[in-house]
PDB file of N, CA and C in Angstrom:
ATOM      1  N   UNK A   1       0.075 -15.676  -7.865  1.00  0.00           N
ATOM      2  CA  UNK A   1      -1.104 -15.317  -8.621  1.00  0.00           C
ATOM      3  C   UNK A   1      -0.869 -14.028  -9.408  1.00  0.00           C
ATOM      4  N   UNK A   2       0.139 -13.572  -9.613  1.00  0.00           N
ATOM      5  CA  UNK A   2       0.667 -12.260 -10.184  1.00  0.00           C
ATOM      6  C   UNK A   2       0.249 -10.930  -9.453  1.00  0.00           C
ATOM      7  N   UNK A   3       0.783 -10.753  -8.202  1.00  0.00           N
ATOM      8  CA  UNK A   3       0.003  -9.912  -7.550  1.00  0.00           C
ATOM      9  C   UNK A   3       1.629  -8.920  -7.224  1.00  0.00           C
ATOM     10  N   UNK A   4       1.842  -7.824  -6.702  1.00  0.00           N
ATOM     11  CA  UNK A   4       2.606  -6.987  -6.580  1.00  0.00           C
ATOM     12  C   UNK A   4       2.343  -6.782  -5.020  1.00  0.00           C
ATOM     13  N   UNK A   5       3.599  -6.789  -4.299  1.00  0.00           N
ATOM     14  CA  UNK A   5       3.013  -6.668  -2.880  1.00  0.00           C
ATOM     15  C   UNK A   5       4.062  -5.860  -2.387  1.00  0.00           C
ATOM     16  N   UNK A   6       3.676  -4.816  -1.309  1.00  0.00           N
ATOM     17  CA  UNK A   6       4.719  -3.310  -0.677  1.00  0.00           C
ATOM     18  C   UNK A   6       4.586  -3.753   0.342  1.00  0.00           C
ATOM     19  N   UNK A   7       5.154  -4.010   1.533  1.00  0.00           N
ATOM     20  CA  UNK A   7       5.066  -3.955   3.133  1.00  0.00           C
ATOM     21  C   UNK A   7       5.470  -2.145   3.253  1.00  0.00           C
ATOM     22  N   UNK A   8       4.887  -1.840   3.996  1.00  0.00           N
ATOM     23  CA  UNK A   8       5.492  -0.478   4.525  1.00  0.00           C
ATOM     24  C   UNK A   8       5.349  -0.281   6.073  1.00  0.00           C
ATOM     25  N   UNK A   9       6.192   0.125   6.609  1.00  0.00           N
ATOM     26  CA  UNK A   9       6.676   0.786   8.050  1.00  0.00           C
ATOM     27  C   UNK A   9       6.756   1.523   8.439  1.00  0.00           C
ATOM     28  N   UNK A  10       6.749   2.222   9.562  1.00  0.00           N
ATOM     29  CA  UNK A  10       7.649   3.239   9.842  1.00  0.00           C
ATOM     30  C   UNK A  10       8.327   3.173  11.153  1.00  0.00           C
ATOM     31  N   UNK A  11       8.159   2.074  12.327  1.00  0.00           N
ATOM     32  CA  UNK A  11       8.786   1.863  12.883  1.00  0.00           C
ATOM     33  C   UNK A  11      10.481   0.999  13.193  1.00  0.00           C
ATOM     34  N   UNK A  12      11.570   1.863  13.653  1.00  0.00           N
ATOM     35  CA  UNK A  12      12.460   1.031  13.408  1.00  0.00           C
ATOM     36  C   UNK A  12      12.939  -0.108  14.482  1.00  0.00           C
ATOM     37  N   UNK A  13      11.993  -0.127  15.199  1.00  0.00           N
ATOM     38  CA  UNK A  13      12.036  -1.491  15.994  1.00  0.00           C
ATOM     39  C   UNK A  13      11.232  -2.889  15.320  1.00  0.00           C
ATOM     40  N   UNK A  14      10.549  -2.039  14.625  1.00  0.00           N
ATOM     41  CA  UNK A  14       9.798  -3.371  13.559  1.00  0.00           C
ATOM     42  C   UNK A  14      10.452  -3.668  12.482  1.00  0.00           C
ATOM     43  N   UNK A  15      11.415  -2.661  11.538  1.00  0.00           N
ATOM     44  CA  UNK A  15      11.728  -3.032  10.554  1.00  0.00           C
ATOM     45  C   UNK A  15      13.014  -3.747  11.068  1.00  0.00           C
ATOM     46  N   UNK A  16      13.870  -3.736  11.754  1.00  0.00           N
ATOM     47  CA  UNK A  16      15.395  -4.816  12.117  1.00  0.00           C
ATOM     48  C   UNK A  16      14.710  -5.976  12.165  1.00  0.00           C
ATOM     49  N   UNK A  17      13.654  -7.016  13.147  1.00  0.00           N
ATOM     50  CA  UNK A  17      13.317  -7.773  13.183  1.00  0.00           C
ATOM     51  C   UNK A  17      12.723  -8.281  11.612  1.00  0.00           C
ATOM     52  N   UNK A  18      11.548  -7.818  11.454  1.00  0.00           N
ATOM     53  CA  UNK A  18      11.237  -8.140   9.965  1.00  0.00           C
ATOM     54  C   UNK A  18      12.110  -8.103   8.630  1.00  0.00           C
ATOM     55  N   UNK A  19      13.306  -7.513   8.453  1.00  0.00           N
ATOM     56  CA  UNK A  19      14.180  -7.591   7.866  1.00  0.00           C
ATOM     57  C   UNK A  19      14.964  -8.987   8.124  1.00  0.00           C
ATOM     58  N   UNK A  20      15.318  -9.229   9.563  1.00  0.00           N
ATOM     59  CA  UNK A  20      16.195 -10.377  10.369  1.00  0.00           C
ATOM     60  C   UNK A  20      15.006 -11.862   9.515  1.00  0.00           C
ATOM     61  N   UNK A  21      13.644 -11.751   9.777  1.00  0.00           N
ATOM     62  CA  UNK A  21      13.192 -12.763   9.556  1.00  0.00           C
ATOM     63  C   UNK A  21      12.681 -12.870   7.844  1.00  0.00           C
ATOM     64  N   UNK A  22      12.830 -12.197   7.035  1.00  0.00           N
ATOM     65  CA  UNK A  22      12.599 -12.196   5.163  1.00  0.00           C
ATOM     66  C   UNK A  22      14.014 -12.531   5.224  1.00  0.00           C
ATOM     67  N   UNK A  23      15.243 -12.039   5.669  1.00  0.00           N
ATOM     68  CA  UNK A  23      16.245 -12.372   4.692  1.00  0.00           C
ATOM     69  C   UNK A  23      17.273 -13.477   5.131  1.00  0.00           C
ATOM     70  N   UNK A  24      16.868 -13.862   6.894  1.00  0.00           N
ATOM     71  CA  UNK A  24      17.724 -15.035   7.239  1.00  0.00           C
ATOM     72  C   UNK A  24      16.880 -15.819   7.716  1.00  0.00           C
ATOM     73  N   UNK A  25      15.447 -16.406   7.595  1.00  0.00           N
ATOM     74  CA  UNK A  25      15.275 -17.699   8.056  1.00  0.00           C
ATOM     75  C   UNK A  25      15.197 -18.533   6.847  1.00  0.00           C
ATOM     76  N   UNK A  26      15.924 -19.608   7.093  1.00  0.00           N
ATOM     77  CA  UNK A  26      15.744 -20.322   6.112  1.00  0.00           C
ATOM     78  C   UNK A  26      15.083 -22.080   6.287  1.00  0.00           C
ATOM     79  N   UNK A  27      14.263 -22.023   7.878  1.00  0.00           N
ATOM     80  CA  UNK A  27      13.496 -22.833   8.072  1.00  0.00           C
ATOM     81  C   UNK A  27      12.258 -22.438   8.949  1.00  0.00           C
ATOM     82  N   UNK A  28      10.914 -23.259   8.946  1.00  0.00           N
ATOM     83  CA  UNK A  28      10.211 -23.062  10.065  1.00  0.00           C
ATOM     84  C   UNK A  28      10.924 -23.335  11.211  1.00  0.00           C
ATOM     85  N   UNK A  29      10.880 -21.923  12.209  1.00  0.00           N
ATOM     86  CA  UNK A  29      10.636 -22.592  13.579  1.00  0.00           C
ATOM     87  C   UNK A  29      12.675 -22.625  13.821  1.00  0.00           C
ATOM     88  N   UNK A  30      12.978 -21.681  13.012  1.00  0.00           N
ATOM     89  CA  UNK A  30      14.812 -21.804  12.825  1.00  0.00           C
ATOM     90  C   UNK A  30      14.850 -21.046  14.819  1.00  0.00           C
ATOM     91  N   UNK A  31      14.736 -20.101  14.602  1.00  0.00           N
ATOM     92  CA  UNK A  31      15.083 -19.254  16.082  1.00  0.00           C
ATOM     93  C   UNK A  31      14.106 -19.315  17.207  1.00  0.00           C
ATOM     94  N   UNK A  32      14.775 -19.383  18.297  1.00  0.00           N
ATOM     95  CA  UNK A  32      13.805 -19.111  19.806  1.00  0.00           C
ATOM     96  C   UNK A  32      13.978 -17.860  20.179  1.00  0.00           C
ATOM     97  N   UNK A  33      12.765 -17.841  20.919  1.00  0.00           N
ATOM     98  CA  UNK A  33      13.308 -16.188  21.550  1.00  0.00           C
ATOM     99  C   UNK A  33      12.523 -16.094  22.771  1.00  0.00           C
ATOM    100  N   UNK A  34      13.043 -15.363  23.798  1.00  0.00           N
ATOM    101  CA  UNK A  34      12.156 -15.697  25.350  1.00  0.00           C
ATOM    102  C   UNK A  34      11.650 -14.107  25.471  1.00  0.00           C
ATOM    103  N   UNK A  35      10.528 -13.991  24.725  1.00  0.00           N
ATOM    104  CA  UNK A  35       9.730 -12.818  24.506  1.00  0.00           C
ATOM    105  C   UNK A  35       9.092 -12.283  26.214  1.00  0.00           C
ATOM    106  N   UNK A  36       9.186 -12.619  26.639  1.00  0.00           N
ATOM    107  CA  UNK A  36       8.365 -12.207  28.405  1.00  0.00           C
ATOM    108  C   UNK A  36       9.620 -12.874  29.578  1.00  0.00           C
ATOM    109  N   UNK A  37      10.804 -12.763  29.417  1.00  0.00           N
ATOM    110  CA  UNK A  37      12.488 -12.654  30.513  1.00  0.00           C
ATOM    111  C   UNK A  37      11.741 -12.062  31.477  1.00  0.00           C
ATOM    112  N   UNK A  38      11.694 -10.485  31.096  1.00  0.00           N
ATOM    113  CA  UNK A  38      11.437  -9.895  31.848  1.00  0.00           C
ATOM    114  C   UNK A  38       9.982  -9.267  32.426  1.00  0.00           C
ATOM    115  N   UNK A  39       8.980 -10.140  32.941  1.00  0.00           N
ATOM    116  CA  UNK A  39       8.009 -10.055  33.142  1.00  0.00           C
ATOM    117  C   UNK A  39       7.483 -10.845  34.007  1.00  0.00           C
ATOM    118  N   UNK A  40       7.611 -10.918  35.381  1.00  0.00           N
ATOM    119  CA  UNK A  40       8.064 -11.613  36.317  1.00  0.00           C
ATOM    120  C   UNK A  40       6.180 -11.518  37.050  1.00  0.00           C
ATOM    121  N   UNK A  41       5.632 -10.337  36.786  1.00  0.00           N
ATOM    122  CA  UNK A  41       4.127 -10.211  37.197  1.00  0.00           C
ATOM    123  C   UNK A  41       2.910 -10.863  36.382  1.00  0.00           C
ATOM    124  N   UNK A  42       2.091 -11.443  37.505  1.00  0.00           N
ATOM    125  CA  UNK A  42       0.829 -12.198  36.566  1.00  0.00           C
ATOM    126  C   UNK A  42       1.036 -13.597  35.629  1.00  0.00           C
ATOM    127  N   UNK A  43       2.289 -14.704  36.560  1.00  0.00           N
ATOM    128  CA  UNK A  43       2.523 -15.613  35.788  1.00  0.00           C
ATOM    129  C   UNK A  43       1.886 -16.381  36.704  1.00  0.00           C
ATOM    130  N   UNK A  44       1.770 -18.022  36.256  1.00  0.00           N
ATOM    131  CA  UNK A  44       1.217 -19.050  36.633  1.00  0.00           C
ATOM    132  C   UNK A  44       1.879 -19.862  38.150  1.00  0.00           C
ATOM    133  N   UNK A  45       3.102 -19.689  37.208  1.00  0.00           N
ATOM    134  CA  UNK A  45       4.071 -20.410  37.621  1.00  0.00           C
ATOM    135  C   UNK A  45       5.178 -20.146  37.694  1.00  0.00           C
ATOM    136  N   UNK A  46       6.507 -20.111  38.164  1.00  0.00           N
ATOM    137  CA  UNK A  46       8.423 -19.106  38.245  1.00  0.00           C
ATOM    138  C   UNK A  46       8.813 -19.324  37.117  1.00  0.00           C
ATOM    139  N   UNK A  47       8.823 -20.723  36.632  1.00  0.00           N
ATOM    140  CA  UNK A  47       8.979 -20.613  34.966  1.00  0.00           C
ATOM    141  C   UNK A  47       8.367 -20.336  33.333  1.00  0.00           C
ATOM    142  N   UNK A  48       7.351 -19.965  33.982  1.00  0.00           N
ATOM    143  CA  UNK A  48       6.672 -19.020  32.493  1.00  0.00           C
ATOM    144  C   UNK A  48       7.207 -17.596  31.821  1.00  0.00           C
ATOM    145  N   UNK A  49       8.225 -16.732  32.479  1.00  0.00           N
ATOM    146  CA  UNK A  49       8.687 -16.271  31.835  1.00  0.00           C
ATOM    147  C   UNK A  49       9.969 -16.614  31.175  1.00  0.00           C
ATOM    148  N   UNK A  50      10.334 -17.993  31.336  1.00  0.00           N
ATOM    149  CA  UNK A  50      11.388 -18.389  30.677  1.00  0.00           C
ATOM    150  C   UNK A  50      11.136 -19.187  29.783  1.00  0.00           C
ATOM    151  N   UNK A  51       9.892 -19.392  29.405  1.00  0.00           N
ATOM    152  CA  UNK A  51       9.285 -20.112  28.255  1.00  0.00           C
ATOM    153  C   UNK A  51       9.419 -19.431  26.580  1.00  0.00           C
ATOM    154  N   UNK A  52      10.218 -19.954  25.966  1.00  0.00           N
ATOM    155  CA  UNK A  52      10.866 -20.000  24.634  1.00  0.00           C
ATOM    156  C   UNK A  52      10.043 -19.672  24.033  1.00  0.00           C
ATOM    157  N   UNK A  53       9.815 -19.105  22.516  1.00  0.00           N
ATOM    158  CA  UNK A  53       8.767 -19.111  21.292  1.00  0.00           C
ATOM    159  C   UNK A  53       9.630 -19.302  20.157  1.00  0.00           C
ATOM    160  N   UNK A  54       9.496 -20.454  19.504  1.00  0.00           N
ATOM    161  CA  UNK A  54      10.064 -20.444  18.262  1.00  0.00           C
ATOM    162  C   UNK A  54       9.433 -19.710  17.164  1.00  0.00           C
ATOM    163  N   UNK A  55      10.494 -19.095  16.152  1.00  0.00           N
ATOM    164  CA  UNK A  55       9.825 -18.093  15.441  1.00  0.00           C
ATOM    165  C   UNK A  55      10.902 -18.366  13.964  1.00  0.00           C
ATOM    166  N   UNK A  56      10.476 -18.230  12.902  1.00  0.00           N
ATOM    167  CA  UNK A  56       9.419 -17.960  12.407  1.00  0.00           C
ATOM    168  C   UNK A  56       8.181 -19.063  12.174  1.00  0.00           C
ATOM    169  N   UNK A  57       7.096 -18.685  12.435  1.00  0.00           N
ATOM    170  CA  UNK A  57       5.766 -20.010  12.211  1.00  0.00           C
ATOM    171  C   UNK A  57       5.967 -20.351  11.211  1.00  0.00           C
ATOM    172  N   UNK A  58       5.894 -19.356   9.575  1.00  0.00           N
ATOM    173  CA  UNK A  58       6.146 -20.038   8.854  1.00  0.00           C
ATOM    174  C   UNK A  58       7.482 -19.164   7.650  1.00  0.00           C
ATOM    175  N   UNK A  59       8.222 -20.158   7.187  1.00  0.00           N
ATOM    176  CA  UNK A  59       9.670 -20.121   6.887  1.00  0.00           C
ATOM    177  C   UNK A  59       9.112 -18.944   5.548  1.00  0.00           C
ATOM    178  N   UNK A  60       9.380 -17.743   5.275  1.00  0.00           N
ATOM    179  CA  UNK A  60       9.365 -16.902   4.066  1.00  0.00           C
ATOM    180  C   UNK A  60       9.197 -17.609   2.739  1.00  0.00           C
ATOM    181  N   UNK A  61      10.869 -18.259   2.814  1.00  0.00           N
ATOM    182  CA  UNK A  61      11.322 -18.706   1.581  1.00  0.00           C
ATOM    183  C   UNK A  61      10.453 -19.914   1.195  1.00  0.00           C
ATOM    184  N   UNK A  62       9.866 -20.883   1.897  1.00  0.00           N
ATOM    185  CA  UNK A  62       9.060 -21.623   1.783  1.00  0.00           C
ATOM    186  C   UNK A  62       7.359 -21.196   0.921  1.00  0.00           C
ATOM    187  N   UNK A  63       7.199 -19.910   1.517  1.00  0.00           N
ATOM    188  CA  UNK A  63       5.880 -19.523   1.148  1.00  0.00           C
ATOM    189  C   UNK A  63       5.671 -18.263  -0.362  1.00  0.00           C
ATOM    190  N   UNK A  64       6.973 -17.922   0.071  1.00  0.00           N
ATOM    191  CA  UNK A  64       7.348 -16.688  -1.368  1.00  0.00           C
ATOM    192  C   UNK A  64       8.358 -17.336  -2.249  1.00  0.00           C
ATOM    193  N   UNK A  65       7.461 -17.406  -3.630  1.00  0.00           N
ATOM    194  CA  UNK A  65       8.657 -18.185  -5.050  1.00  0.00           C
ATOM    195  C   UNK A  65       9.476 -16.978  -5.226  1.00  0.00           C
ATOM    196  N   UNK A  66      10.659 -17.561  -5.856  1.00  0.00           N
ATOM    197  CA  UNK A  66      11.511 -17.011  -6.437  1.00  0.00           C
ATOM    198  C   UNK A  66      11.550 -16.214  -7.326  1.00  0.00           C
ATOM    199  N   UNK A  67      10.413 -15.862  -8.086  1.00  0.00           N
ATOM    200  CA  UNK A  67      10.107 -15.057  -8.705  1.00  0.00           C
ATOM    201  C   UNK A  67       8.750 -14.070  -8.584  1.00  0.00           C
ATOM    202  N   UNK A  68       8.645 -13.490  -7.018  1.00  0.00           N
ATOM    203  CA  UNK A  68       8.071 -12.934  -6.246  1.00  0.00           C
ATOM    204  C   UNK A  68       8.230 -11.693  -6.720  1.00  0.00           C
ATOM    205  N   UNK A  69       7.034 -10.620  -6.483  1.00  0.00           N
ATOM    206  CA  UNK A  69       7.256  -9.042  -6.497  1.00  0.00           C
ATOM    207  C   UNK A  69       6.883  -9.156  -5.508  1.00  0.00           C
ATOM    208  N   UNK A  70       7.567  -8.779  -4.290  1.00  0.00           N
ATOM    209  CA  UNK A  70       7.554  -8.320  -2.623  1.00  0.00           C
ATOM    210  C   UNK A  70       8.839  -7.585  -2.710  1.00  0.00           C
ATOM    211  N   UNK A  71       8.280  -6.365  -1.907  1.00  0.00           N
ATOM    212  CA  UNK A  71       9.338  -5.550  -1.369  1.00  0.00           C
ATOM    213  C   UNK A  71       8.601  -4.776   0.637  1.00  0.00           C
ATOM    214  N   UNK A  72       9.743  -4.114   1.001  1.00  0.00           N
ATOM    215  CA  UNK A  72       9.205  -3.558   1.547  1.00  0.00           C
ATOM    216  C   UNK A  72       9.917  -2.397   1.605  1.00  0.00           C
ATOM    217  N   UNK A  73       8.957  -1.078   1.881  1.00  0.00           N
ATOM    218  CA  UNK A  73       9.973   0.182   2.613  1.00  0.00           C
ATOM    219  C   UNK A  73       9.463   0.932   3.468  1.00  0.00           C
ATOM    220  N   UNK A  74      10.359   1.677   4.213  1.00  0.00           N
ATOM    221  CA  UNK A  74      10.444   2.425   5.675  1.00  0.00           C
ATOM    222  C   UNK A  74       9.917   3.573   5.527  1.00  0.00           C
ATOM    223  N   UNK A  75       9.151   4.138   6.228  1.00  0.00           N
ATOM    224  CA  UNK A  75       9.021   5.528   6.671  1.00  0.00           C
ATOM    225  C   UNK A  75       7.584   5.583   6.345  1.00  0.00           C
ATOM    226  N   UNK A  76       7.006   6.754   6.798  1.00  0.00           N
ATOM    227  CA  UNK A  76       5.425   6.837   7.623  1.00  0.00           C
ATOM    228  C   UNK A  76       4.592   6.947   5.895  1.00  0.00           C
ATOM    229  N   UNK A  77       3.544   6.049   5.938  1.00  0.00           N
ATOM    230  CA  UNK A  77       2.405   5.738   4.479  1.00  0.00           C
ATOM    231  C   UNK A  77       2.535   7.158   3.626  1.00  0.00           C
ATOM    232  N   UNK A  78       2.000   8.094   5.052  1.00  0.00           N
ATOM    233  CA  UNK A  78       1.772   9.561   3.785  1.00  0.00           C
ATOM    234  C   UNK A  78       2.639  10.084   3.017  1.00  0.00           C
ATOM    235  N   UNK A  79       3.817  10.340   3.812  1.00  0.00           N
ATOM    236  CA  UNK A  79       5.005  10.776   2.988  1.00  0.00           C
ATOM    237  C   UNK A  79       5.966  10.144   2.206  1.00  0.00           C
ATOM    238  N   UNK A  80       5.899   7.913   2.241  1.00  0.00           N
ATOM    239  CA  UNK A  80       6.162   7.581   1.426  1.00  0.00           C
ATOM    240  C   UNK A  80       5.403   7.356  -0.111  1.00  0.00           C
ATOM    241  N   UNK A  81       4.378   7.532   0.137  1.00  0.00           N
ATOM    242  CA  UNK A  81       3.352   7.420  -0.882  1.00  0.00           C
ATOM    243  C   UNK A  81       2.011   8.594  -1.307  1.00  0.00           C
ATOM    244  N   UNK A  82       2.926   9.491  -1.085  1.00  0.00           N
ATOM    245  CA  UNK A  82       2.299  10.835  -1.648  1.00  0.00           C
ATOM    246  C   UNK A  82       2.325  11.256  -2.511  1.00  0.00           C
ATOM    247  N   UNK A  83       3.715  11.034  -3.112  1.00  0.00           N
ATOM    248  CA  UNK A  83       3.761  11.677  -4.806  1.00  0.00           C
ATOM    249  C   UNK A  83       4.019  10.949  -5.896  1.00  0.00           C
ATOM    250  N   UNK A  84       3.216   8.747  -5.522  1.00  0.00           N
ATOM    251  CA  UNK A  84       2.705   8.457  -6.346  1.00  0.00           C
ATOM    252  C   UNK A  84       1.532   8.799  -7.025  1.00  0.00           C
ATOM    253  N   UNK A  85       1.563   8.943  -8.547  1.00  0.00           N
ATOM    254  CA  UNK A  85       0.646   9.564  -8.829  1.00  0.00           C
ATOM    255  C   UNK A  85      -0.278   7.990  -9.723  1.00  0.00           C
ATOM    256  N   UNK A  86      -1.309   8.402  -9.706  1.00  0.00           N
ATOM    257  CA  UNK A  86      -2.377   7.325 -10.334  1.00  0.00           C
ATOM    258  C   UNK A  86      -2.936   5.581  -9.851  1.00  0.00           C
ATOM    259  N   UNK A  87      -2.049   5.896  -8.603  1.00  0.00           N
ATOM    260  CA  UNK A  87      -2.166   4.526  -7.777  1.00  0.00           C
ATOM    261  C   UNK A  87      -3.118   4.758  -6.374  1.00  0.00           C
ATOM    262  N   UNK A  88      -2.591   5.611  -6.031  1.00  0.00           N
ATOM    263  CA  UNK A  88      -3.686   6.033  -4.614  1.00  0.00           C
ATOM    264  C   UNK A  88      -4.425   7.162  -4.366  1.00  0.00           C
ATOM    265  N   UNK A  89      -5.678   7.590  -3.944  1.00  0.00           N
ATOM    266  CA  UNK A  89      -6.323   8.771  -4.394  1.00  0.00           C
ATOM    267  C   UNK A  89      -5.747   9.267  -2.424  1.00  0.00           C
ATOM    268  N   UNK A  90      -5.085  10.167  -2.324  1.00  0.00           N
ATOM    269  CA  UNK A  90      -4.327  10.252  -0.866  1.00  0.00           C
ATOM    270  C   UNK A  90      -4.697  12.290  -1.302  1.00  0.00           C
ATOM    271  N   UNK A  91      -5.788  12.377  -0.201  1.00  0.00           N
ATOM    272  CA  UNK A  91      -6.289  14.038  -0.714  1.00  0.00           C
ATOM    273  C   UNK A  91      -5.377  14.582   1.130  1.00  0.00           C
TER     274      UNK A  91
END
């Protein structure tokens, strides 16, 4: 729809993953991952923490055209976007 879109971060345990899933999935549902291994308290049953999650729900490249403005960048809102001027009123 011609829209311009920034992800911003500042955590670097969020940005490896979210990086891992924009620039290598190239299907829904490509990787598993056993998000709760280690979480052995408050399950149902012995095998619920070995229960899989496929990820990504939905595939990037599928949902963003090729001629997309998406980016994203790192480090904390204020100090990446402080000394744009005429875009954000940041007092």
């Amino acid at each position: 729809m011609g829209y311009k879109s920034q992800g911003n971060e500042f955590s670097f345990f969020m940005l490896i993953p979210t990086n891992f899933i924009l620039n290598f999935s190239h299907k829904k549902e490509q990787f598993q991952i056993f998000p709760f291994i280690h979480n052995f308290s408050n399950n149902f049953t012995v095998d619920q923490p070995f229960e899989g999650i496929k990820i990504p729900d939905v595939c990037p490249a599928d949902v963003l055209p090729e001629d997309r403005d998406f980016s994203m960048v790192a480090g904390e809102f204020m100090e990446v976007y402080s000394q744009q001027k005429g875009s954000l009123n940041i007092s």
